[in-house]
N, C-alpha and C. Protein backbone atom coordinates (compact mmCIF):
# COMPACT_ATOMS: atom_id res chain seq x y z
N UNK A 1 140.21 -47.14 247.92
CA UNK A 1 139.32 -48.28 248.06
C UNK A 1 139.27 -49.09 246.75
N UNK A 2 139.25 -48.57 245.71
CA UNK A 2 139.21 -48.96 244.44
C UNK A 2 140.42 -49.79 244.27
N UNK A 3 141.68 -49.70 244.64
CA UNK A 3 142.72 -50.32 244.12
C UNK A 3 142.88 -51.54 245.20
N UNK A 4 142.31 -51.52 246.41
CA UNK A 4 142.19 -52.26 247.27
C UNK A 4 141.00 -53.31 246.35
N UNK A 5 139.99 -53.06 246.33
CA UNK A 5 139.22 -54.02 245.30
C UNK A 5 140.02 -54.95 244.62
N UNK A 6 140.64 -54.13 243.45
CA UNK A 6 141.26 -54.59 242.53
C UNK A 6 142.04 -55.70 242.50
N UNK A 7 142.92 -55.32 243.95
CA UNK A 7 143.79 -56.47 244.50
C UNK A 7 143.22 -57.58 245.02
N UNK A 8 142.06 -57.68 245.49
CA UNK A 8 141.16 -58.60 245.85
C UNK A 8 140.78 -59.45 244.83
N UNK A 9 140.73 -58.84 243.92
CA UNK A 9 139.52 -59.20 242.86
C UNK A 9 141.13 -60.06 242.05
N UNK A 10 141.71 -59.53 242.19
CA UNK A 10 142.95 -60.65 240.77
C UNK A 10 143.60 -61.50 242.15
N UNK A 11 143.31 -61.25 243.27
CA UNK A 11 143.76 -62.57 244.23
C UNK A 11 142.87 -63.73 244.14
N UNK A 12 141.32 -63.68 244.14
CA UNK A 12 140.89 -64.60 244.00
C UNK A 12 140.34 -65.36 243.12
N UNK A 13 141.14 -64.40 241.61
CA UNK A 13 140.72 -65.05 240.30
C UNK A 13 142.18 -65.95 240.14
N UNK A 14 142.92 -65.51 240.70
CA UNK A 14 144.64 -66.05 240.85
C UNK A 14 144.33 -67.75 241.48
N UNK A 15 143.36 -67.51 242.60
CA UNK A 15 143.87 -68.79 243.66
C UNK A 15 142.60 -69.62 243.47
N UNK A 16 141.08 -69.27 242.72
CA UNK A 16 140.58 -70.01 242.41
C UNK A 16 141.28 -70.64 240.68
N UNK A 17 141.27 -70.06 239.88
CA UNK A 17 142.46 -70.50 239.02
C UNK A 17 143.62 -71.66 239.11
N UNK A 18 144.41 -71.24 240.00
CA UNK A 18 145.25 -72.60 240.67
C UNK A 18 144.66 -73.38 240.88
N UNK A 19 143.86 -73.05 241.99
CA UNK A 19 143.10 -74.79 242.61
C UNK A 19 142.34 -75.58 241.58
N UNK A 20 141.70 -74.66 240.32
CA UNK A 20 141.00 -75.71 239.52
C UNK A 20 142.34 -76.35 238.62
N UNK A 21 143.23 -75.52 238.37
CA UNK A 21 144.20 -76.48 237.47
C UNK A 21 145.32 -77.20 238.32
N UNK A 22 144.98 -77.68 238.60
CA UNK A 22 145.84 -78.99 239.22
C UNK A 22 146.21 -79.77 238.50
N UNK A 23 147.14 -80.66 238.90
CA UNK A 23 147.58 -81.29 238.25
C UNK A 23 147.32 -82.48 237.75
N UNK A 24 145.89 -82.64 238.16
CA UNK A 24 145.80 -83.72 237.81
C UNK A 24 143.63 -83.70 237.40
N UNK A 25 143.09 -84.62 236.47
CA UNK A 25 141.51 -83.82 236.33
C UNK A 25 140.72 -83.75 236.95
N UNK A 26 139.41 -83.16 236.77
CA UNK A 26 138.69 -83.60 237.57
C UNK A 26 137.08 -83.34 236.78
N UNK A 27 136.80 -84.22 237.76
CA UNK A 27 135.41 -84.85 236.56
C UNK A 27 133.98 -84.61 237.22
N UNK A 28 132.56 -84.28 236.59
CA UNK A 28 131.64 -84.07 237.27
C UNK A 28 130.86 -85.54 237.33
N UNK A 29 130.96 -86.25 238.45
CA UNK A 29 130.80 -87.62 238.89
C UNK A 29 129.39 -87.89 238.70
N UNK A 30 128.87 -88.87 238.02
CA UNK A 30 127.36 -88.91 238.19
C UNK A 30 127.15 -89.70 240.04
N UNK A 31 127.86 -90.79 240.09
CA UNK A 31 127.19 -91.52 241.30
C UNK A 31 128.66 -92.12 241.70
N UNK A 32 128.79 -92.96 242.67
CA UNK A 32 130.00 -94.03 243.19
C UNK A 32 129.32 -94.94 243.44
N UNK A 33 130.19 -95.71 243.09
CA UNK A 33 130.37 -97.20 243.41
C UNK A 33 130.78 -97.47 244.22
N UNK A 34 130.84 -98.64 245.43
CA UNK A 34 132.25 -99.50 246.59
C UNK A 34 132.27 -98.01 247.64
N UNK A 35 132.87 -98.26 248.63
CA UNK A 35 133.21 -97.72 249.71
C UNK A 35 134.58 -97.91 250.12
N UNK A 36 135.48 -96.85 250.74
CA UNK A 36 136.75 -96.83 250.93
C UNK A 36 137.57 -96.21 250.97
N UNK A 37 138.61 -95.76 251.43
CA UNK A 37 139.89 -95.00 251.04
C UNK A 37 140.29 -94.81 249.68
N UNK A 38 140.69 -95.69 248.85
CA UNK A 38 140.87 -95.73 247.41
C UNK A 38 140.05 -95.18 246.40
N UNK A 39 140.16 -94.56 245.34
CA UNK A 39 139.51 -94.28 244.18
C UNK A 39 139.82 -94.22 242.96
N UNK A 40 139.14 -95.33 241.93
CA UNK A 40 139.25 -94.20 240.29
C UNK A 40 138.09 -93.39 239.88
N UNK A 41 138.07 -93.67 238.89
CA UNK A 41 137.22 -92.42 238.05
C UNK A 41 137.24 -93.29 236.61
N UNK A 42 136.14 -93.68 236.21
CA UNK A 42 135.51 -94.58 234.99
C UNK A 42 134.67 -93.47 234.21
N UNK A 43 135.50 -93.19 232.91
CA UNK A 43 134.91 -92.26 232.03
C UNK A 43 134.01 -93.05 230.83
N UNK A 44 132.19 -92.82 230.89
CA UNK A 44 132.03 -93.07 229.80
C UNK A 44 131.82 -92.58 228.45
N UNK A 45 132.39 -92.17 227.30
CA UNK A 45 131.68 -91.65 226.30
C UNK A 45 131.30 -92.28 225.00
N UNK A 46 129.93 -91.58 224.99
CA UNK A 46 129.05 -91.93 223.83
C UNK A 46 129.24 -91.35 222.63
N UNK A 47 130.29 -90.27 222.67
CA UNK A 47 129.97 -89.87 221.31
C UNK A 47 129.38 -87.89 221.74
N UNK A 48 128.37 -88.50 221.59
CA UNK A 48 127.16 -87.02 222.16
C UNK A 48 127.18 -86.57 223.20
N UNK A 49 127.57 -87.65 224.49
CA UNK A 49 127.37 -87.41 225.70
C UNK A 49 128.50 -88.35 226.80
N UNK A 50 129.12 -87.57 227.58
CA UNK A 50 129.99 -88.17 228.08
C UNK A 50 129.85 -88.04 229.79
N UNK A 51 129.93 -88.96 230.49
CA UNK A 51 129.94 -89.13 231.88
C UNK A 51 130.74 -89.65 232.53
N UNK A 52 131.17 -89.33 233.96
CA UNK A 52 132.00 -89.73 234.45
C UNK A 52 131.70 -90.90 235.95
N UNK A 53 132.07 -91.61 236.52
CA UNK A 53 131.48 -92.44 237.37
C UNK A 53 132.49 -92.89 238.68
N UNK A 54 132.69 -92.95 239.82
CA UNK A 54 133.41 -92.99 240.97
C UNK A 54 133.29 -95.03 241.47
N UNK A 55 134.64 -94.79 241.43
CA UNK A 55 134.61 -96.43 242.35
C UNK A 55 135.45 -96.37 243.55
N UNK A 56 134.99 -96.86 244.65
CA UNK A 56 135.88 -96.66 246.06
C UNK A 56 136.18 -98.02 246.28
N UNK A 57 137.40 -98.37 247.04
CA UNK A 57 137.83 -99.50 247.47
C UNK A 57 139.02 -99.71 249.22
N UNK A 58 138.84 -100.67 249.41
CA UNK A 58 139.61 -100.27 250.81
C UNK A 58 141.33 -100.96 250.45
N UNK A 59 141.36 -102.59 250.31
CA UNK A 59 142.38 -102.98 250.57
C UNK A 59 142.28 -104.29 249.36
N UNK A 60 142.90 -104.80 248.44
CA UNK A 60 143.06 -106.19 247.41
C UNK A 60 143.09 -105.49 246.11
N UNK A 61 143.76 -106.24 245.07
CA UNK A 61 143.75 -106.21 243.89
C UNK A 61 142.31 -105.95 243.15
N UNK A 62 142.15 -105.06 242.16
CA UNK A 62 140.81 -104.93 241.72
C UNK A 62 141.46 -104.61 240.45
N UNK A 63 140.23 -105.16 239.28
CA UNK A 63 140.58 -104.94 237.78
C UNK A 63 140.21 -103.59 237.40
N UNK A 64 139.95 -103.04 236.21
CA UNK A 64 139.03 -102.44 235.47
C UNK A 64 138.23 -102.81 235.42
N UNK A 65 138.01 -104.17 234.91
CA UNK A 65 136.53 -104.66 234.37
C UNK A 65 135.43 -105.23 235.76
N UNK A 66 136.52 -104.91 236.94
CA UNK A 66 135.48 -105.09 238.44
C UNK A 66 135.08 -104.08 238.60
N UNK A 67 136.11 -102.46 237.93
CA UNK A 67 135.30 -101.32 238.57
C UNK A 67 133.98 -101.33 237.46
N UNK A 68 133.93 -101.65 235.97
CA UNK A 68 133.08 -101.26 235.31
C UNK A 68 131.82 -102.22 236.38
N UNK A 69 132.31 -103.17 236.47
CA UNK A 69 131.08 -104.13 236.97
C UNK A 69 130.42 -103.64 237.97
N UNK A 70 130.96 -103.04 238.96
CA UNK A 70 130.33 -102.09 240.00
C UNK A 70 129.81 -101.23 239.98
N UNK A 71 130.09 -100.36 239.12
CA UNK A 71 129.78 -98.85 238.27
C UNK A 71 127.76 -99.50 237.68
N UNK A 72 128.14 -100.74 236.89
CA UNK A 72 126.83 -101.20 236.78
C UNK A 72 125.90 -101.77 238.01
N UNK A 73 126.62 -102.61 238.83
CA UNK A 73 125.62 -103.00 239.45
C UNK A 73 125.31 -101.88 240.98
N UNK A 74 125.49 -100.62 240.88
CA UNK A 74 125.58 -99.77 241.74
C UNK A 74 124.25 -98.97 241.03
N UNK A 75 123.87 -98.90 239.61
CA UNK A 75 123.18 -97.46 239.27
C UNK A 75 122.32 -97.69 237.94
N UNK A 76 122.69 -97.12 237.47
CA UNK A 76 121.90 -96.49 236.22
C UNK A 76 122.64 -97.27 235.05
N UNK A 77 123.84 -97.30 234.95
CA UNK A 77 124.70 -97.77 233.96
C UNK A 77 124.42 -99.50 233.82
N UNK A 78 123.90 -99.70 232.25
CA UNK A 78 123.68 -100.86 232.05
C UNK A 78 124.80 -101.99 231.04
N UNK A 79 125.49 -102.53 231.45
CA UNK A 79 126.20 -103.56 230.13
C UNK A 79 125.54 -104.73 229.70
N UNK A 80 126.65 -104.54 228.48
CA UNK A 80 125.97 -105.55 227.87
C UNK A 80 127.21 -106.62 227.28
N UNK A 81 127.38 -108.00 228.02
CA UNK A 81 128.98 -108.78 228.21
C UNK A 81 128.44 -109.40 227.26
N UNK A 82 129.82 -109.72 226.60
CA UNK A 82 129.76 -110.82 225.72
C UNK A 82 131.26 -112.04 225.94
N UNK A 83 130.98 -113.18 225.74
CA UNK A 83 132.15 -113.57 225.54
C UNK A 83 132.55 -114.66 224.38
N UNK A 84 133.36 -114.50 223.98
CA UNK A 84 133.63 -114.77 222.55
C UNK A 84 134.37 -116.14 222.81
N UNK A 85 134.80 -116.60 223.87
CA UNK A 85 135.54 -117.48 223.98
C UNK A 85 137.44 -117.58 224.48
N UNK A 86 137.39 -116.10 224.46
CA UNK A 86 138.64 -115.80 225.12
C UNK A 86 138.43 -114.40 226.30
N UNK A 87 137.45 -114.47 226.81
CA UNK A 87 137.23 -113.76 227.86
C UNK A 87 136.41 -112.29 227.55
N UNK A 88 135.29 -112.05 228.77
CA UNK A 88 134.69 -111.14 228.96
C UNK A 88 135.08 -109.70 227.72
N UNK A 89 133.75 -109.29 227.30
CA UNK A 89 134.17 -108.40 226.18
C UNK A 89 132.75 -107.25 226.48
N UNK A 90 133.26 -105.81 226.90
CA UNK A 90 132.05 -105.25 226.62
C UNK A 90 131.61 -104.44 225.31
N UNK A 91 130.33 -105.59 225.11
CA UNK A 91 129.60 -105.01 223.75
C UNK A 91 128.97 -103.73 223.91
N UNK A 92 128.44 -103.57 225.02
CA UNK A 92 127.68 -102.34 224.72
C UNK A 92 127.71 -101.74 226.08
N UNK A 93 127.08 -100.35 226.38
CA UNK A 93 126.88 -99.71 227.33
C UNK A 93 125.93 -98.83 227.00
N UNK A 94 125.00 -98.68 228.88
CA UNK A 94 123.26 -97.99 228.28
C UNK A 94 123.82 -97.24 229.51
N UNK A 95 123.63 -95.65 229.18
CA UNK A 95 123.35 -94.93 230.43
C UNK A 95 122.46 -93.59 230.10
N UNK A 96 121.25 -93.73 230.83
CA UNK A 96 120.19 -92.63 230.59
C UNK A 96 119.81 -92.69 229.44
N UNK A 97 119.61 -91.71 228.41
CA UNK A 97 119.30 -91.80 227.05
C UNK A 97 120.26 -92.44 226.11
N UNK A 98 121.10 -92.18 226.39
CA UNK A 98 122.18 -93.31 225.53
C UNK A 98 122.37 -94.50 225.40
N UNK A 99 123.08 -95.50 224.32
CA UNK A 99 123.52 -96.58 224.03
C UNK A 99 123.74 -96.79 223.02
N UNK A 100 124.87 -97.38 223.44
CA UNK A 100 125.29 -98.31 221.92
C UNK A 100 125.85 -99.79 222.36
N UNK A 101 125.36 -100.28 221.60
CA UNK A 101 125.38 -101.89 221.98
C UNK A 101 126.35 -102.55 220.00
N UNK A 102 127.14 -103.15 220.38
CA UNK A 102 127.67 -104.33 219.43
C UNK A 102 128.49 -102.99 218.62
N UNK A 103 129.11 -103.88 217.53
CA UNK A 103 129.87 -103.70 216.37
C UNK A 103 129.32 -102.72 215.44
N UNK A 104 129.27 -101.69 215.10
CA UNK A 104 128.69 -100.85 214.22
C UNK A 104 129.73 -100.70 212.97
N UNK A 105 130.78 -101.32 212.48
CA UNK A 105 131.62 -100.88 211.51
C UNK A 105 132.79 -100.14 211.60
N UNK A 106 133.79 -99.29 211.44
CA UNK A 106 134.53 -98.90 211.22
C UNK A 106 135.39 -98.43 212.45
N UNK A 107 134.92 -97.25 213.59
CA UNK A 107 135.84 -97.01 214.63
C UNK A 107 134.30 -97.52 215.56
N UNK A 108 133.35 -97.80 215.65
CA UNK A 108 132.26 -98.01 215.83
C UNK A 108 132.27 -99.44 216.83
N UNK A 109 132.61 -99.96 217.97
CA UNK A 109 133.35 -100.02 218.90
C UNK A 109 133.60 -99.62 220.30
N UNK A 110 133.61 -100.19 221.71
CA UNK A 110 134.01 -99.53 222.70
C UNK A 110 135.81 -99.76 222.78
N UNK A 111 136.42 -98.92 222.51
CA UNK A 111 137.74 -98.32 223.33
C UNK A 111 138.28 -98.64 224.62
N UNK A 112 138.78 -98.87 224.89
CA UNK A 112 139.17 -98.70 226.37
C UNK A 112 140.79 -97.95 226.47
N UNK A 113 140.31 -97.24 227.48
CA UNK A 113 141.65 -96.34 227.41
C UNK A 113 142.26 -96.40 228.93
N UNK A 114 143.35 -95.94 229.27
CA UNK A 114 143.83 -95.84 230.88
C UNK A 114 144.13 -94.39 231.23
N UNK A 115 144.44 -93.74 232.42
CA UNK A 115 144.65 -92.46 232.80
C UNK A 115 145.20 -93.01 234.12
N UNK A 116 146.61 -92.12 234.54
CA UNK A 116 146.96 -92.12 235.83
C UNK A 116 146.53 -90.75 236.48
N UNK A 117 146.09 -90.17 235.93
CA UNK A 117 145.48 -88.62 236.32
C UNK A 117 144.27 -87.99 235.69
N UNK A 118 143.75 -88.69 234.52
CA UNK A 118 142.71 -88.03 234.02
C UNK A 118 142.96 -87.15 233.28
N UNK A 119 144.24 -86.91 232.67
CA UNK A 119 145.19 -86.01 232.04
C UNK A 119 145.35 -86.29 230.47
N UNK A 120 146.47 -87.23 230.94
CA UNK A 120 146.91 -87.97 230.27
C UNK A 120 146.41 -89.31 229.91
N UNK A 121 145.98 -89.25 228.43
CA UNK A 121 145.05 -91.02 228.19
C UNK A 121 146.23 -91.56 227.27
N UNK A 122 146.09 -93.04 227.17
CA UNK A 122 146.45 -93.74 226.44
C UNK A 122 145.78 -94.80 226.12
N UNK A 123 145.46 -95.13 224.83
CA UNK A 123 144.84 -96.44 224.53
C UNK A 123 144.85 -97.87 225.40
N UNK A 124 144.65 -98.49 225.85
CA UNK A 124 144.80 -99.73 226.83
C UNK A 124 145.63 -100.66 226.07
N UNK A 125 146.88 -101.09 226.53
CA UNK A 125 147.38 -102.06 226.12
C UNK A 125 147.16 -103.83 226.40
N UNK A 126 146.09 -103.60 227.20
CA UNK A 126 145.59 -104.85 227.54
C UNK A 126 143.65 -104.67 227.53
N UNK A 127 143.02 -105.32 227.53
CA UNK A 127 141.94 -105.41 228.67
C UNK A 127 141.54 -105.01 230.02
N UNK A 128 139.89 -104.53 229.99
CA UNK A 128 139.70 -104.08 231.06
C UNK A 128 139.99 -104.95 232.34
N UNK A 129 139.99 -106.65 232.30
CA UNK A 129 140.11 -107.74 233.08
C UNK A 129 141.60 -108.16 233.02
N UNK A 130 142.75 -107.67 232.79
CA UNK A 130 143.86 -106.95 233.05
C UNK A 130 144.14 -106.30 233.04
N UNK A 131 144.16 -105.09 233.39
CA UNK A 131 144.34 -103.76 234.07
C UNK A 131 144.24 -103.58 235.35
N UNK A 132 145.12 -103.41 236.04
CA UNK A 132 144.78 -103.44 237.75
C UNK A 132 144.69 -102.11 238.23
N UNK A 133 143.83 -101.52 238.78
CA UNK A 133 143.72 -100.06 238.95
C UNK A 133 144.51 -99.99 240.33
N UNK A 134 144.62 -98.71 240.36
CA UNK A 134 145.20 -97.85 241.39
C UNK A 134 144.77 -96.68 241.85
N UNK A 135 144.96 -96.69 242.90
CA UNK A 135 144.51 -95.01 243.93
C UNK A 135 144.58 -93.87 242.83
N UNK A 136 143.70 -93.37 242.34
CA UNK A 136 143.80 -92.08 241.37
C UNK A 136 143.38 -92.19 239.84
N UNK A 137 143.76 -93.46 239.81
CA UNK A 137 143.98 -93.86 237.89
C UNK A 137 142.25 -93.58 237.64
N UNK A 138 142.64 -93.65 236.33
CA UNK A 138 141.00 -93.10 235.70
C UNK A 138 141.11 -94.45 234.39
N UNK A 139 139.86 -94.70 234.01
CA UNK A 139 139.55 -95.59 232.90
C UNK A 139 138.63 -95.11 232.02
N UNK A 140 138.52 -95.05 230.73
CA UNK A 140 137.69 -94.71 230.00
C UNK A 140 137.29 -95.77 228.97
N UNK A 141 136.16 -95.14 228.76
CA UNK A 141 135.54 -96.05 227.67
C UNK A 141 134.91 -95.28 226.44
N UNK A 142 135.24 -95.24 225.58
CA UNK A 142 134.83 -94.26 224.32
C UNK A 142 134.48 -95.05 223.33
N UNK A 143 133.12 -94.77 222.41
CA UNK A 143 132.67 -95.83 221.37
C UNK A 143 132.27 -94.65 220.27
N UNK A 144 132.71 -95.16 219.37
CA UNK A 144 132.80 -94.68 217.82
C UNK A 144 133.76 -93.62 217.89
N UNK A 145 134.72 -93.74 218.57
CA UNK A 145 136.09 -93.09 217.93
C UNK A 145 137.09 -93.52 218.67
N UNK A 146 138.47 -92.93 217.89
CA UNK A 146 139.43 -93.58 218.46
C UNK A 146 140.33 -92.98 219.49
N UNK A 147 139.48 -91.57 219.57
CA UNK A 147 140.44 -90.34 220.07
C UNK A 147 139.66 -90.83 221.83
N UNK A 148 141.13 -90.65 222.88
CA UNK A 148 140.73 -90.41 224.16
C UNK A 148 139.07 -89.73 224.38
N UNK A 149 139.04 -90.31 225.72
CA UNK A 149 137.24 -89.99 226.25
C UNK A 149 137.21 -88.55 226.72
N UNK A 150 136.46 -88.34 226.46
CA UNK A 150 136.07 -86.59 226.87
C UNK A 150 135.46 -86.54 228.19
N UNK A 151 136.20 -85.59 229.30
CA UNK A 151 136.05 -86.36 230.58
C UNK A 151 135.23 -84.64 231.06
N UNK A 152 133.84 -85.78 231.32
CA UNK A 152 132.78 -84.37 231.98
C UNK A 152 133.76 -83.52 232.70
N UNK A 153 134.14 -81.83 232.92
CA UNK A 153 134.44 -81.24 233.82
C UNK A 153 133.33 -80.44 234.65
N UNK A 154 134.22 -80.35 235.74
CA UNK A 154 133.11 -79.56 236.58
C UNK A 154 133.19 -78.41 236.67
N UNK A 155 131.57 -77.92 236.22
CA UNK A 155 131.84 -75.89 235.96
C UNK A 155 133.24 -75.41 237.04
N UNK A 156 133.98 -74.45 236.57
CA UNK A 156 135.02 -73.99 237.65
C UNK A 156 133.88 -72.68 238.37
N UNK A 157 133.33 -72.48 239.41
CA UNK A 157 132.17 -72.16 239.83
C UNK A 157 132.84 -70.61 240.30
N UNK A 158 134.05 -70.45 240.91
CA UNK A 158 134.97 -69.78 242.12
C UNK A 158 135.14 -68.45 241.42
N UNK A 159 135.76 -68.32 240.15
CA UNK A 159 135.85 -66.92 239.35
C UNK A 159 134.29 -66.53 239.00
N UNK A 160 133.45 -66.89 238.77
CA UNK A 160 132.52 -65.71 238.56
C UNK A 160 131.70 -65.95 240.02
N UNK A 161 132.04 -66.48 240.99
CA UNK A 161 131.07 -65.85 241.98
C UNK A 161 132.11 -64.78 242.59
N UNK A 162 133.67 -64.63 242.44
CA UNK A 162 134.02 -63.67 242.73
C UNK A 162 133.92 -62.36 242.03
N UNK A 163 133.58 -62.82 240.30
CA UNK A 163 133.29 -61.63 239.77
C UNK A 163 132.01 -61.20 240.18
N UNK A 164 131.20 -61.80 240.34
CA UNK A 164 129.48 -60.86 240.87
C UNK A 164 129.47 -60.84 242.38
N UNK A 165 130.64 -60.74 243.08
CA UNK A 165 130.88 -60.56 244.33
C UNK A 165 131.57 -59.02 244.34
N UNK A 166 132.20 -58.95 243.65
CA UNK A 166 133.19 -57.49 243.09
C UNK A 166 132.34 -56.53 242.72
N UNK A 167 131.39 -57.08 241.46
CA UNK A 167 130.28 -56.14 241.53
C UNK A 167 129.69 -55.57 242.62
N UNK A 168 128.96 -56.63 243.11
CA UNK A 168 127.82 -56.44 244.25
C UNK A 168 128.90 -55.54 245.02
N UNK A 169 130.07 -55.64 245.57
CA UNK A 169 130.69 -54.73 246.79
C UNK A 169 130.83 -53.87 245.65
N UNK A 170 131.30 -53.54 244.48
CA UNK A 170 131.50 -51.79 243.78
C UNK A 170 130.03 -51.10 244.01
N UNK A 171 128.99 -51.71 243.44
CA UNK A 171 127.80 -50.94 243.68
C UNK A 171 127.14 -50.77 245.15
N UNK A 172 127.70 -51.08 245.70
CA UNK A 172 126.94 -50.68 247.45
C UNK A 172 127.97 -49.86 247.59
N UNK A 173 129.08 -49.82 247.39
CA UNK A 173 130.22 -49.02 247.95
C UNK A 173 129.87 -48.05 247.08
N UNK A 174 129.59 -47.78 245.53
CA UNK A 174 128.66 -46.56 245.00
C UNK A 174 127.44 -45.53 245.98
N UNK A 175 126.70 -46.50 246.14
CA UNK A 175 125.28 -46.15 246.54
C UNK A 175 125.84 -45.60 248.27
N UNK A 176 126.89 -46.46 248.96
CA UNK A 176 126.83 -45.77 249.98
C UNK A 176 127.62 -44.27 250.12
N UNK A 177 128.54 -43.84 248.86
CA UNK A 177 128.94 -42.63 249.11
C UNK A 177 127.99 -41.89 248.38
N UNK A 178 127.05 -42.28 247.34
CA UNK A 178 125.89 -41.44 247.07
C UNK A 178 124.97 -40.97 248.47
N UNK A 179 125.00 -41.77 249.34
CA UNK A 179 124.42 -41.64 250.50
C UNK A 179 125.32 -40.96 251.67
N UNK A 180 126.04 -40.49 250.80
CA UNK A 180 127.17 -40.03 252.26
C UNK A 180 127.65 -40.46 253.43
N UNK A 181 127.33 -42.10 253.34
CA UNK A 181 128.40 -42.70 254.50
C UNK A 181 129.18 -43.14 254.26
């Protein structure tokens, strides 16, 4: 019975394992935006605190800077636009206890970065209001540094409810041959 366990117990640390590493990330979503077949994933980080945010879409061209706009006018997440004279610029971003608004000096700044998986970031070679998203892609936004956004994950939940599942069946399977059945 014991080795039968055993085999149980490294099968479903094996296949919850796989399923969380995929190939591609995955993020603990505060809310969505839009409705649809389509999705990205808009990463914000503050620095201290980093969140992640859902935009759905059905069918047309959509920017970055439409998903950020939705992301705001859907929730909690507040901007703050500026435009300088050559197009839409976000100065700041408020979500929950956080914000940072404008120019603070040195890397001090919102970032904008791209992801086709949430994996892999790269700095944005354009603007959020050129960038055309796609089914999957992820966007981030990171202020006061220069390093990719730190993308909330979601507890991997599957290995320890199988480990206090293993338990719970070793100790009844104890107690019931203490009991002689």
């Amino acid at each position: 019975m014991r080795n039968f366990l055993t085999v149980v117990f490294v099968m479903l640390i094996a296949i919850s394992a796989n399923a969380y590493a995929s190939g591609s990330a995955s993020a603990d979503i505060e809310y969505w935006a839009g409705s649809g077949s389509n999705s990205a994933v808009c990463v914000i980080d503050f620095g201290a605190h980093s969140y992640a945010f859902g935009y759905k879409w059905d069918t047309g061209t959509y920017k970055g800077f439409d998903m950020i706009q939705a992301i705001d006018a859907a929730g909690a997440v507040n901007l703050d636009i500026k435009d300088f004279g050559y197009g839409a610029f976000v100065n700041g971003i408020s979500y929950n206890e956080d914000s940072c608004i404008g120019y603070g000096g040195g890397d001090n700044w919102w970032h904008y970065w791209t992801s086709e998986n949430g994996a892999s970031w790269a700095m944005a070679s354009t603007g959020a209001s050129g960038r055309t998203i796609t089914d999957g892609c992820w966007d981030g936004w990171c202020y006061g540094s220069a390093g990719a956004p730190d993308v909330p994950s979601v507890p991997e939940p599957s290995s320890m409810t199988a480990v206090f599942s293993m338990i719970g069946l070793a100790a009844s399977t104890r107690l019931l041959r203490r009991r002689g059945k």
